[in-house]
N, C-alpha and C. Protein backbone atom coordinates (compact mmCIF):
# COMPACT_ATOMS: atom_id res chain seq x y z
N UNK A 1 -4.10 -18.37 13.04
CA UNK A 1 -3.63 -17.29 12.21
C UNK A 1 -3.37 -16.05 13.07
N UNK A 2 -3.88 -16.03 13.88
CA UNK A 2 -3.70 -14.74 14.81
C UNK A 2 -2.84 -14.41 15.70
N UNK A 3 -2.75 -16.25 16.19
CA UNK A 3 -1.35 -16.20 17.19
C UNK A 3 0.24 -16.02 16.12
N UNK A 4 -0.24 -16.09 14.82
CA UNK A 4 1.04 -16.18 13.70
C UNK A 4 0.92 -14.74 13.75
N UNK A 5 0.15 -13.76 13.43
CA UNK A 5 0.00 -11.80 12.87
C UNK A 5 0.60 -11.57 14.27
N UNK A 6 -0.04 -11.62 15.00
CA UNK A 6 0.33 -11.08 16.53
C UNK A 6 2.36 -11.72 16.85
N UNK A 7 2.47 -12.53 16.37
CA UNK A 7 3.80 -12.61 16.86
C UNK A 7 5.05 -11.50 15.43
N UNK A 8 4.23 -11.34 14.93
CA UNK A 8 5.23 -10.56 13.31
C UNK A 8 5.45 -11.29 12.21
N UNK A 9 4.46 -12.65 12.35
CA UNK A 9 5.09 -13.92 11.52
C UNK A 9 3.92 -13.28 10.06
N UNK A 10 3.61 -12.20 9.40
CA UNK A 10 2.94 -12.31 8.84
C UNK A 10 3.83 -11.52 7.39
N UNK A 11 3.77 -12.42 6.19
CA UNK A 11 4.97 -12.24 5.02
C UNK A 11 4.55 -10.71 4.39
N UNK A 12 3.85 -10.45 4.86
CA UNK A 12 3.40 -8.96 4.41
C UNK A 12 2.00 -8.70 3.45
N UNK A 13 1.59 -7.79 3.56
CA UNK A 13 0.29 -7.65 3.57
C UNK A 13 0.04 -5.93 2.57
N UNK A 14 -1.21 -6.01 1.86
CA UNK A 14 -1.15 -5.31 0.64
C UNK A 14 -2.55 -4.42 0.62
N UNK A 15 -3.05 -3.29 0.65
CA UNK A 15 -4.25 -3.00 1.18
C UNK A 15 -4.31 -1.30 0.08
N UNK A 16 -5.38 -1.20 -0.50
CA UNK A 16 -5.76 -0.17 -1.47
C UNK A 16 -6.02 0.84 -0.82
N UNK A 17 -6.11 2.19 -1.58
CA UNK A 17 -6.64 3.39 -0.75
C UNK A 17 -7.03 3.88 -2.28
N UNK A 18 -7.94 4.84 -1.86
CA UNK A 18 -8.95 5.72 -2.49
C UNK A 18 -7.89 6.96 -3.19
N UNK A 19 -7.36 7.26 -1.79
CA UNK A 19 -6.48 8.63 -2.06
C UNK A 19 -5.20 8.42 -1.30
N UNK A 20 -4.41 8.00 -1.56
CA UNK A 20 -3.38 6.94 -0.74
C UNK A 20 -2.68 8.66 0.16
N UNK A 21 -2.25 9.78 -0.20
CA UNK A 21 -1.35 10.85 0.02
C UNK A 21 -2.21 10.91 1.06
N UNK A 22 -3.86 11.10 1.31
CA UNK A 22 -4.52 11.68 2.65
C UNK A 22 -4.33 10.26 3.28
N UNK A 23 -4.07 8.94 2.86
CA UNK A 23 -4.57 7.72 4.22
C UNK A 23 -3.06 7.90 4.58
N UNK A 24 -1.74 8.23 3.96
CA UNK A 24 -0.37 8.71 4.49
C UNK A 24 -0.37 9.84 5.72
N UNK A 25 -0.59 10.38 4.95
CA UNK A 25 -1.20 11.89 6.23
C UNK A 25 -1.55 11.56 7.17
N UNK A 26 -3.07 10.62 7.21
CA UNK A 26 -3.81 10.44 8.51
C UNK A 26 -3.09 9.10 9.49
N UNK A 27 -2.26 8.23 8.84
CA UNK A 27 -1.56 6.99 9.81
C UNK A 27 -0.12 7.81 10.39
N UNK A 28 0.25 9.18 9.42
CA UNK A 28 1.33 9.14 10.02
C UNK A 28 1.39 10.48 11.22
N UNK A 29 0.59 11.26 10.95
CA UNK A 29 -0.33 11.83 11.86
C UNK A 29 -0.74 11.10 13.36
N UNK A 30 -1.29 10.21 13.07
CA UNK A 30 -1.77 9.10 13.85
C UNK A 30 -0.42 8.27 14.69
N UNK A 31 0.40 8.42 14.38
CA UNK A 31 1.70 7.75 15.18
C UNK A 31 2.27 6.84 14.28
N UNK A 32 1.66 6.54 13.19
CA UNK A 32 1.62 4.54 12.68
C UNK A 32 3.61 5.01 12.55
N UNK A 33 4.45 3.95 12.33
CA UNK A 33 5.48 3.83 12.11
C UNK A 33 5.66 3.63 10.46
N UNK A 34 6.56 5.14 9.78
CA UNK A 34 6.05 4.69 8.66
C UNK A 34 7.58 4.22 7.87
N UNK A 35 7.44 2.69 7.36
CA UNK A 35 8.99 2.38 6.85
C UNK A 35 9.36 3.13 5.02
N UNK A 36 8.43 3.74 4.94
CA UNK A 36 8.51 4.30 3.45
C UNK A 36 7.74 5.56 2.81
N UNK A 37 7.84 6.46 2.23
CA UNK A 37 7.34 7.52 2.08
C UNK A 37 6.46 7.27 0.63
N UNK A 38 5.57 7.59 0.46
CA UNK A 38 4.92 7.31 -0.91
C UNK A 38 5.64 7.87 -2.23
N UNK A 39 5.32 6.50 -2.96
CA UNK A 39 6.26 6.82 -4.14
C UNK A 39 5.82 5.98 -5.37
N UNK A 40 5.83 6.84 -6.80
CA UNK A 40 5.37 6.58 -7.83
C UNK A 40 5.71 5.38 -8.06
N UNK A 41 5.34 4.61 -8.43
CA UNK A 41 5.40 3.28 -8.97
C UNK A 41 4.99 3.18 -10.45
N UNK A 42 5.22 2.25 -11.48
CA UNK A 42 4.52 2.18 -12.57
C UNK A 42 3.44 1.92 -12.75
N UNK A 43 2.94 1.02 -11.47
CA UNK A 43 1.29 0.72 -11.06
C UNK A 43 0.51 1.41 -10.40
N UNK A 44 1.49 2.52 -10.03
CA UNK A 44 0.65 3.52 -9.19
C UNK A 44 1.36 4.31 -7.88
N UNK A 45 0.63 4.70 -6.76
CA UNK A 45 1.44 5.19 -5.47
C UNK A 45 1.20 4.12 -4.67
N UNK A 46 2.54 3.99 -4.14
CA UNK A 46 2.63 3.45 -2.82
C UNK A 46 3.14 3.60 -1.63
N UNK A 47 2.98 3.37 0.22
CA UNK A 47 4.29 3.55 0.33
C UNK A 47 3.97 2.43 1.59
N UNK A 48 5.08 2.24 2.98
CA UNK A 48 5.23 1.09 3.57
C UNK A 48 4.87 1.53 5.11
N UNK A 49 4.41 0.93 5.48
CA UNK A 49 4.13 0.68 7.31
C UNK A 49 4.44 -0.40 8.00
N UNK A 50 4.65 -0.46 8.84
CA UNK A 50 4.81 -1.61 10.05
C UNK A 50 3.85 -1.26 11.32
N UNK A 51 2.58 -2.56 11.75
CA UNK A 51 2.26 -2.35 12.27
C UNK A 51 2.59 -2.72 13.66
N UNK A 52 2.17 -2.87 14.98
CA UNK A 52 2.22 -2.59 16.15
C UNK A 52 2.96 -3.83 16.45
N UNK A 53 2.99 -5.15 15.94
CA UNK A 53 3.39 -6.36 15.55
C UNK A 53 4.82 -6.95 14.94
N UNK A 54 4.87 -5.59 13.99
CA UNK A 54 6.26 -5.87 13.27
C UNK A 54 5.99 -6.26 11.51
N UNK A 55 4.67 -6.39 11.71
CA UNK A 55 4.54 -7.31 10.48
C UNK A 55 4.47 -6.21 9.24
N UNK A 56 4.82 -6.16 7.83
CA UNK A 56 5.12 -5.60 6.90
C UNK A 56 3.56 -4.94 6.20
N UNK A 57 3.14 -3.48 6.37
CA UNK A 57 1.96 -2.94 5.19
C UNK A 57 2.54 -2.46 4.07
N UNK A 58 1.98 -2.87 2.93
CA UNK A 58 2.00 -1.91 2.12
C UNK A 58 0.54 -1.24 1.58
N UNK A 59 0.22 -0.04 1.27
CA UNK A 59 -0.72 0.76 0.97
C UNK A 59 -0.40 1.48 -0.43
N UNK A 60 -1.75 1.19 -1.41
CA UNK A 60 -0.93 1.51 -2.66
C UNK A 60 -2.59 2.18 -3.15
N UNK A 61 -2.41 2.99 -4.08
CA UNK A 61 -3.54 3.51 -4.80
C UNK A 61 -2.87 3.17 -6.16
N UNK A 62 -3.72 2.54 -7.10
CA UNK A 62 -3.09 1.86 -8.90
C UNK A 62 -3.47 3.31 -9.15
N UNK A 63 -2.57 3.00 -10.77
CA UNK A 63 -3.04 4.11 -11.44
C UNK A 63 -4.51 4.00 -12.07
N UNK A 64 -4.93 4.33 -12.79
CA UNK A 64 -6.50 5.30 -13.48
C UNK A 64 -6.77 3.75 -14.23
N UNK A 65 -5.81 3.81 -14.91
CA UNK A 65 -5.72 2.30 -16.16
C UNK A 65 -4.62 1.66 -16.13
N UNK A 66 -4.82 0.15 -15.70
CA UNK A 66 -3.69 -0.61 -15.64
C UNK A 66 -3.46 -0.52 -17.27
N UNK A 67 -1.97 -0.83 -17.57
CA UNK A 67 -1.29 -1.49 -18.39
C UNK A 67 -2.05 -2.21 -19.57
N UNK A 68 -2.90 -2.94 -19.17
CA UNK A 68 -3.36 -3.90 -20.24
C UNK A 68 -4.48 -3.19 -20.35
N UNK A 69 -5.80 -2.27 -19.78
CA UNK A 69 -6.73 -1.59 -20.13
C UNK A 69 -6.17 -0.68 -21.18
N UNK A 70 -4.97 -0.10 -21.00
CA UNK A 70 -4.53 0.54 -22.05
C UNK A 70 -4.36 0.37 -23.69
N UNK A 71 -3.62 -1.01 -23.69
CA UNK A 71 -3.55 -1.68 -24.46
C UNK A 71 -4.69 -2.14 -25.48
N UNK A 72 -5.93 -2.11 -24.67
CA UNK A 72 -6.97 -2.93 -25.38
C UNK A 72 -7.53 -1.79 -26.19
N UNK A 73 -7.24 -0.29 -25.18
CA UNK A 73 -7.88 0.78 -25.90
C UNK A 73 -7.17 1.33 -27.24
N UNK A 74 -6.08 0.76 -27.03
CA UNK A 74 -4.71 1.55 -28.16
C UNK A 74 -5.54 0.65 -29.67
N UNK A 75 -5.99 -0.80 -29.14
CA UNK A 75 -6.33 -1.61 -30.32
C UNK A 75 -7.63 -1.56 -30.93
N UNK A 76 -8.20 -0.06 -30.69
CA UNK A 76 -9.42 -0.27 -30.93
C UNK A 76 -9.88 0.59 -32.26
């Protein structure tokens, strides 16, 4: 698996943040290469990196209440 990440062979990869706007700040601060700027989503913020490899991040913080938590509360 490693000799596959290390060559860029990896289909992309999906990773949470707490406070996604400061872990943006601090990778891009940091040099990281960033392929996308954070942006509202219906599920929440996200935005895109490529690491040293080539291979595809995305970094996303959900919103408060998914979709269906909502739902269950609307039915109550």
């Amino acid at each position: 698996m490693r000799e596959l990440v290390t060559k860029g062979a990896l289909g992309g990869l999906f990773l949470l943040s707490e406070d996604v706007h400061a872990t943006f700040a601090a990778l891009r601060d940091a040099g990281v290469e960033i392929t996308q700027e954070p942006v509202e989503q219906p599920y929440g913020t996200d935005f895109g990196i490529r690491d040293p490899f080539g291979n595809h991040v995305r970094i996303s913080q959900p919103t408060a209440a998914a979709p269906e938590a909502q739902e269950v509360s609307a039915s109550r």
